[in-house]
N, C-alpha and C. Protein backbone atom coordinates (compact mmCIF):
# COMPACT_ATOMS: atom_id res chain seq x y z
N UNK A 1 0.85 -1.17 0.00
CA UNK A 1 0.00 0.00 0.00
C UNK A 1 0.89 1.23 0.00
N UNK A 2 0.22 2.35 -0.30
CA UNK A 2 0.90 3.67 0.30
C UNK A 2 0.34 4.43 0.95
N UNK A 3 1.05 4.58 1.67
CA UNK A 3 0.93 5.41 3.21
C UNK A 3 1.65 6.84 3.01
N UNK A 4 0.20 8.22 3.42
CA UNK A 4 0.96 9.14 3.23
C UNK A 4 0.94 10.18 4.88
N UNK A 5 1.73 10.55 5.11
CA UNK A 5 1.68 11.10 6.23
C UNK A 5 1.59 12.70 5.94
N UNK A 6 1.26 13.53 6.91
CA UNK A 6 1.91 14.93 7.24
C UNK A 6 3.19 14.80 7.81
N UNK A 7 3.87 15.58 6.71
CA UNK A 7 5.40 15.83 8.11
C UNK A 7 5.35 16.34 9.17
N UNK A 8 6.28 16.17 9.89
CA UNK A 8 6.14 16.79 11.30
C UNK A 8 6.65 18.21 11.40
N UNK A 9 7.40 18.23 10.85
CA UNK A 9 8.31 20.32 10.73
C UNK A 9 8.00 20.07 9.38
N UNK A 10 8.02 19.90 8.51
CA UNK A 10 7.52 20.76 6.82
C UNK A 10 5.78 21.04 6.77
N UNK A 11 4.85 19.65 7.38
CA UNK A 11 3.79 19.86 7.06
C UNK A 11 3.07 19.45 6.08
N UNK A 12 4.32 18.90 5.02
CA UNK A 12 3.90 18.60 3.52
C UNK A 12 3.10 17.03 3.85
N UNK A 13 2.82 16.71 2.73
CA UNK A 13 2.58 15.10 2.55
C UNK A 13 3.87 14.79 2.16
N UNK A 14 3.63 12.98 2.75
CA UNK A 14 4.98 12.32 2.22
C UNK A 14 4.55 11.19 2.04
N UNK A 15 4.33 10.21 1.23
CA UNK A 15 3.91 9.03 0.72
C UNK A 15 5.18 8.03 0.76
N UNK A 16 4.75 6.93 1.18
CA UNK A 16 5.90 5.39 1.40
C UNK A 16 4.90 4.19 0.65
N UNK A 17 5.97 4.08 0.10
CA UNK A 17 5.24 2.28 0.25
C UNK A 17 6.02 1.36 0.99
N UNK A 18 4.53 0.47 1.56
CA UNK A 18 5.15 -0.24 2.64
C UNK A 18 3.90 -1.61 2.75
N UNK A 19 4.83 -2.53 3.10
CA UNK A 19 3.99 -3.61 3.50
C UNK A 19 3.01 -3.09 4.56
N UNK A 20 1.92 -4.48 4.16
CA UNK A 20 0.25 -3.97 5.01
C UNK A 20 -0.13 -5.52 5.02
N UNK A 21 -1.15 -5.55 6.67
CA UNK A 21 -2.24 -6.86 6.37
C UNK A 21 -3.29 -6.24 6.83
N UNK A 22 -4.57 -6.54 6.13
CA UNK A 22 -5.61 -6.01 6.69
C UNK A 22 -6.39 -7.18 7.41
N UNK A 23 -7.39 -6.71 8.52
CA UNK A 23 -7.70 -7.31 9.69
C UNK A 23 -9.26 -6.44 9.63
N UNK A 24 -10.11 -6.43 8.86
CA UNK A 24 -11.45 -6.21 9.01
C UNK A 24 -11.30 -4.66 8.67
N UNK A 25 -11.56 -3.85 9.26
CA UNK A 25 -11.18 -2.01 9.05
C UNK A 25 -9.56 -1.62 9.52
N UNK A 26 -8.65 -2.64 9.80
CA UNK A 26 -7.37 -1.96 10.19
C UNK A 26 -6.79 -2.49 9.52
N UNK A 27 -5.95 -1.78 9.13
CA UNK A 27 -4.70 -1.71 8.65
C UNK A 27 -3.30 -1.60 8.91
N UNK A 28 -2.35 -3.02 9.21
CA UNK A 28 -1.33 -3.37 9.93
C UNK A 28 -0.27 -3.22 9.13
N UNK A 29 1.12 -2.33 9.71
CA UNK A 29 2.28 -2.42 9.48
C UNK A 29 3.44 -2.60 10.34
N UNK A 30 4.35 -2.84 9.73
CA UNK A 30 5.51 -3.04 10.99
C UNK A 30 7.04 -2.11 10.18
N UNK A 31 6.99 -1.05 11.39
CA UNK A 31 8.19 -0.14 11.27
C UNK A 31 9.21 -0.82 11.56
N UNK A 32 10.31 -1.33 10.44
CA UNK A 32 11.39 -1.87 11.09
C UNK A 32 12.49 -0.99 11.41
N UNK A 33 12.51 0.26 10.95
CA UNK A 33 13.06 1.24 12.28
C UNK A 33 12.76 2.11 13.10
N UNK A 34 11.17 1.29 13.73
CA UNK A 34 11.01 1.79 15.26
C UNK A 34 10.30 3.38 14.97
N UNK A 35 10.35 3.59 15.99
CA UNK A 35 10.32 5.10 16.68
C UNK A 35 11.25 6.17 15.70
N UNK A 36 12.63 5.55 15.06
CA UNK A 36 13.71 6.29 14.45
C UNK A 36 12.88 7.16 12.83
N UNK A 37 12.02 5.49 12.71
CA UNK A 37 11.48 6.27 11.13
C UNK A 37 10.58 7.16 10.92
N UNK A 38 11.06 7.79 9.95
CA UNK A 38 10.42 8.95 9.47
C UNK A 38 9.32 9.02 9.37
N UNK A 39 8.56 8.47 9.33
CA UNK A 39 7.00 8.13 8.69
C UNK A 39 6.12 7.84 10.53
N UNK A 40 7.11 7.00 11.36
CA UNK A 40 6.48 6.70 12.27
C UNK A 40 6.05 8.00 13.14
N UNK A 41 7.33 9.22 13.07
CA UNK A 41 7.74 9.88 13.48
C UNK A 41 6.44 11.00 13.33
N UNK A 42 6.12 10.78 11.94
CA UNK A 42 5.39 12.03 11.35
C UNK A 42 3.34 11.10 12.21
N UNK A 43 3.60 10.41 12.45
CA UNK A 43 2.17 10.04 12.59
C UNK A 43 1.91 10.26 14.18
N UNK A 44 3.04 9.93 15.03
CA UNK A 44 3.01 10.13 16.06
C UNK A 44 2.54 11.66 16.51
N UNK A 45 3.11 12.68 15.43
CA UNK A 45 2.72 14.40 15.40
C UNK A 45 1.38 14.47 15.12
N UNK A 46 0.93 13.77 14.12
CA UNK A 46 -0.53 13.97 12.84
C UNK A 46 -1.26 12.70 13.02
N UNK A 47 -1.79 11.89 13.32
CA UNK A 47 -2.17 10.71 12.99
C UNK A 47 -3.29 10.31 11.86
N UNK A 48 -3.55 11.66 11.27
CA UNK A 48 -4.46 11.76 10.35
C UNK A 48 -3.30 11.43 9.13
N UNK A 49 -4.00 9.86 8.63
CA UNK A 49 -3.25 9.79 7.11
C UNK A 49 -4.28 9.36 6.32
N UNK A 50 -3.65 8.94 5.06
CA UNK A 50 -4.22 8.23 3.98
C UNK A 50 -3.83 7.23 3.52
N UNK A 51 -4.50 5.82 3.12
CA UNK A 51 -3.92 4.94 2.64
C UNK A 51 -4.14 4.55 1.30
N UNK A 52 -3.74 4.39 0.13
CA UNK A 52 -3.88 3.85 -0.88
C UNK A 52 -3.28 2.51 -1.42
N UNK A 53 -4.56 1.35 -1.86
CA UNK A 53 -4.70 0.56 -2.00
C UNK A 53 -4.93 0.01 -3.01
N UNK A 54 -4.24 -0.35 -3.95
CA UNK A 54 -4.53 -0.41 -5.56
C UNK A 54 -5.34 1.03 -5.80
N UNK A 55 -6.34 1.17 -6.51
CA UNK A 55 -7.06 1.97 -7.11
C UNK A 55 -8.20 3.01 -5.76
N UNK A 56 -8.07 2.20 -4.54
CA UNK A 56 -8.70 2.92 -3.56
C UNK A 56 -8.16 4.15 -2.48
N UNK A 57 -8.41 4.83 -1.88
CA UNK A 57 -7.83 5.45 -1.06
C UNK A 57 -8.97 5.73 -0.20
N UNK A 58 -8.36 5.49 0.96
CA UNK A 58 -9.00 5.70 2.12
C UNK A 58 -8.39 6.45 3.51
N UNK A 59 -8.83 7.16 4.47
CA UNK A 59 -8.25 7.84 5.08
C UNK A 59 -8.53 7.06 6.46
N UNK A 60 -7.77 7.97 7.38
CA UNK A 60 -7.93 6.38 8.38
C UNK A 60 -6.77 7.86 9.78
N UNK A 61 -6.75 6.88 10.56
CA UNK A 61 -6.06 7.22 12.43
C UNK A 61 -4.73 6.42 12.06
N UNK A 62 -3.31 6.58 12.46
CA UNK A 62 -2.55 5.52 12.69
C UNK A 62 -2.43 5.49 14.20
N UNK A 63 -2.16 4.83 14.75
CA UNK A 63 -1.61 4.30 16.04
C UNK A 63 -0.63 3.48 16.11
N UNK A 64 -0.07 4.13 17.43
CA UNK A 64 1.21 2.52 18.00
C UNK A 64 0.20 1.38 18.65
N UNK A 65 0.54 0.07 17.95
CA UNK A 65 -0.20 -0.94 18.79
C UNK A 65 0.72 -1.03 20.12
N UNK A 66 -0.27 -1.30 20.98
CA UNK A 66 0.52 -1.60 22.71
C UNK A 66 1.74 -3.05 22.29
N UNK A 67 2.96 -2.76 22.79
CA UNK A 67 3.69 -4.14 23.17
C UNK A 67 3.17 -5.01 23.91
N UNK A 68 2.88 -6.39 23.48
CA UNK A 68 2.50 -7.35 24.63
C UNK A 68 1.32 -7.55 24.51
N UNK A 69 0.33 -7.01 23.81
CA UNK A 69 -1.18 -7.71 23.59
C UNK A 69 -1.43 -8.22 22.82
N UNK A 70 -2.48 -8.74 22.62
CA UNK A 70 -3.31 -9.88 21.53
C UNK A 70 -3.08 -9.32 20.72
N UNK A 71 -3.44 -7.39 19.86
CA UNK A 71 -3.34 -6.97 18.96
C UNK A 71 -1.82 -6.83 18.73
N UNK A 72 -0.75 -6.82 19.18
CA UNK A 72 0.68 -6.87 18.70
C UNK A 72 1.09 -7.99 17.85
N UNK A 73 0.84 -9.04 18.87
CA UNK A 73 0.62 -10.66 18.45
C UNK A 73 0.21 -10.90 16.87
N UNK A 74 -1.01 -10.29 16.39
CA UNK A 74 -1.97 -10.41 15.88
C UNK A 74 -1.24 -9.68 14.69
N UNK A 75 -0.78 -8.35 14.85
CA UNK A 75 -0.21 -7.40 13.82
C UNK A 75 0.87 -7.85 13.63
N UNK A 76 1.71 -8.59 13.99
CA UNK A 76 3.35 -9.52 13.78
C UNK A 76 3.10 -10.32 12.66
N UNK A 77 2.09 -11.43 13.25
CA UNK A 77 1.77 -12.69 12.73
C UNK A 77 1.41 -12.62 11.10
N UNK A 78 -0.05 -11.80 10.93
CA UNK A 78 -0.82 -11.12 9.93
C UNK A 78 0.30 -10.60 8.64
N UNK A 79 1.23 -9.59 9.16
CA UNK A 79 2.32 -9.07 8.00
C UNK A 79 3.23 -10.53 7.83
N UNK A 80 3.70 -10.69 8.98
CA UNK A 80 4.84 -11.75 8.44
C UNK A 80 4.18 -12.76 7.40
N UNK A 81 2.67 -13.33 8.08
CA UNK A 81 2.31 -14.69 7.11
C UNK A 81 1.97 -13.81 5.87
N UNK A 82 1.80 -12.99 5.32
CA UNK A 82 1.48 -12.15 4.22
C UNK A 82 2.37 -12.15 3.25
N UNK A 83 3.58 -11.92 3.53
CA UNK A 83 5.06 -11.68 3.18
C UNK A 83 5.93 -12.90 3.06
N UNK A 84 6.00 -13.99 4.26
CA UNK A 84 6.97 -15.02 4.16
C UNK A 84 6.73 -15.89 2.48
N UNK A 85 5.84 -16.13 1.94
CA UNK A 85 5.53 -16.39 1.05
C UNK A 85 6.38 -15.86 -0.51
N UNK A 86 6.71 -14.67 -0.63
CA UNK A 86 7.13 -13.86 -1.26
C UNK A 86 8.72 -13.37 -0.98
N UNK A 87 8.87 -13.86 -0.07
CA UNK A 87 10.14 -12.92 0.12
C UNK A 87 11.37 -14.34 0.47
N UNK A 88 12.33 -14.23 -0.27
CA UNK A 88 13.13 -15.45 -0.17
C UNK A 88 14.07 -15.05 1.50
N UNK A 89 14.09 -13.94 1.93
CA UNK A 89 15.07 -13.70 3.27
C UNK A 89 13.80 -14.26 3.90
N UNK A 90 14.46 -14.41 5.57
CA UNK A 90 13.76 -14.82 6.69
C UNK A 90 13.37 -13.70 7.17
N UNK A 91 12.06 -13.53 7.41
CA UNK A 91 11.28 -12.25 7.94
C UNK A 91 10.85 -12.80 9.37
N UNK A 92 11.29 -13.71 10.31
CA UNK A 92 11.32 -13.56 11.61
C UNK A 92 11.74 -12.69 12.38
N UNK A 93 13.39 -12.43 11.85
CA UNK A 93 13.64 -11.08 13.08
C UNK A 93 13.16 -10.03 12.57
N UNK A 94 12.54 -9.43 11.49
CA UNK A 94 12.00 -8.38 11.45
C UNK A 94 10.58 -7.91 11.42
N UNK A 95 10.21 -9.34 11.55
CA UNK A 95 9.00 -9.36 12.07
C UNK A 95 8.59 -9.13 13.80
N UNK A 96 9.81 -9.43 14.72
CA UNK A 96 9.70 -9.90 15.79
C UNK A 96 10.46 -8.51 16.92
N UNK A 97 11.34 -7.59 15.81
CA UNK A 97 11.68 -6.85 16.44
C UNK A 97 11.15 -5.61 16.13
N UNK A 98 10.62 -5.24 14.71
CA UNK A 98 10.39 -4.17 14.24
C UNK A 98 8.82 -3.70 14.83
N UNK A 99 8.17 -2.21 14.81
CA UNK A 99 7.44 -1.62 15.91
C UNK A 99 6.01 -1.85 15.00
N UNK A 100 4.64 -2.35 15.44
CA UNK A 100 3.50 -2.71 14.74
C UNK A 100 2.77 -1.16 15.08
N UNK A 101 2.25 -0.69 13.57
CA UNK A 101 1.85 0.55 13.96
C UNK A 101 0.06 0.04 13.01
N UNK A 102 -0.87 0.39 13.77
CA UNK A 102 -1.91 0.46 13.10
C UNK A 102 -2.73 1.67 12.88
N UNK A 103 -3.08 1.47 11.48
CA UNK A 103 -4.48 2.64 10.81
C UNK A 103 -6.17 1.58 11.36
N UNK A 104 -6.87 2.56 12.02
CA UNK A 104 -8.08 2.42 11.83
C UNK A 104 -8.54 2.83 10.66
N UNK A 105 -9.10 2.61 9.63
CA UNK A 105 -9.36 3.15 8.23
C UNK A 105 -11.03 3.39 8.39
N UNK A 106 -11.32 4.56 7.83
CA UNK A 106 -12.68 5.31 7.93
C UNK A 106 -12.81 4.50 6.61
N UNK A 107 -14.23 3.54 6.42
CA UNK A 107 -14.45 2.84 5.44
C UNK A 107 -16.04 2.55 5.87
């Protein structure tokens, strides 16, 4: 998908693409650099983004999922089994260390 944020000091939009699993109205990713990345950085300021999805776009909340609950669990599992399929590296440790950030998507 692409994910566009507000920056945090410019203000502008900034669009990523980035792996996603969806889970009914949310929309799961995993920052594999944390708190450090840019994007995580800018949602934590704005949490108002947009997501685009093939031909759809939808706007949506991001959030940090809590460490340690069912929904962390849930947002690990969801991307990795999405991905292991496709991707010839081992997506355990970056599945296991990197930060699960979720969009509620207004849909």
């Amino acid at each position: 998908c692409y994910l566009t944020t507000t920056g945090r000091v410019s203000g502008r939009q900034h669009t990523i693409e980035i792996w996603f699993a969806l889970e009914g109205r949310v929309l799961y990713m995993l920052a594999g650099g944390r708190e450090k990345s840019d994007w995580v950085k800018n949602v934590l300021k704005n949490p108002a983004v947009q997501v685009r999805i093939a031909k759809r776009t939808f706007n949506g909340r991001a959030r940090i999922v809590e460490g340690g609950t069912e929904e962390d669990i849930l947002a690990r599992k969801l991307v990795l089994d999405k991905y292991t399929p496709r991707d010839s590296d081992d997506l355990t440790g970056w599945s296991r260390t990197s930060l699960p950030v979720a969009v509620n998507l207004d849909v």
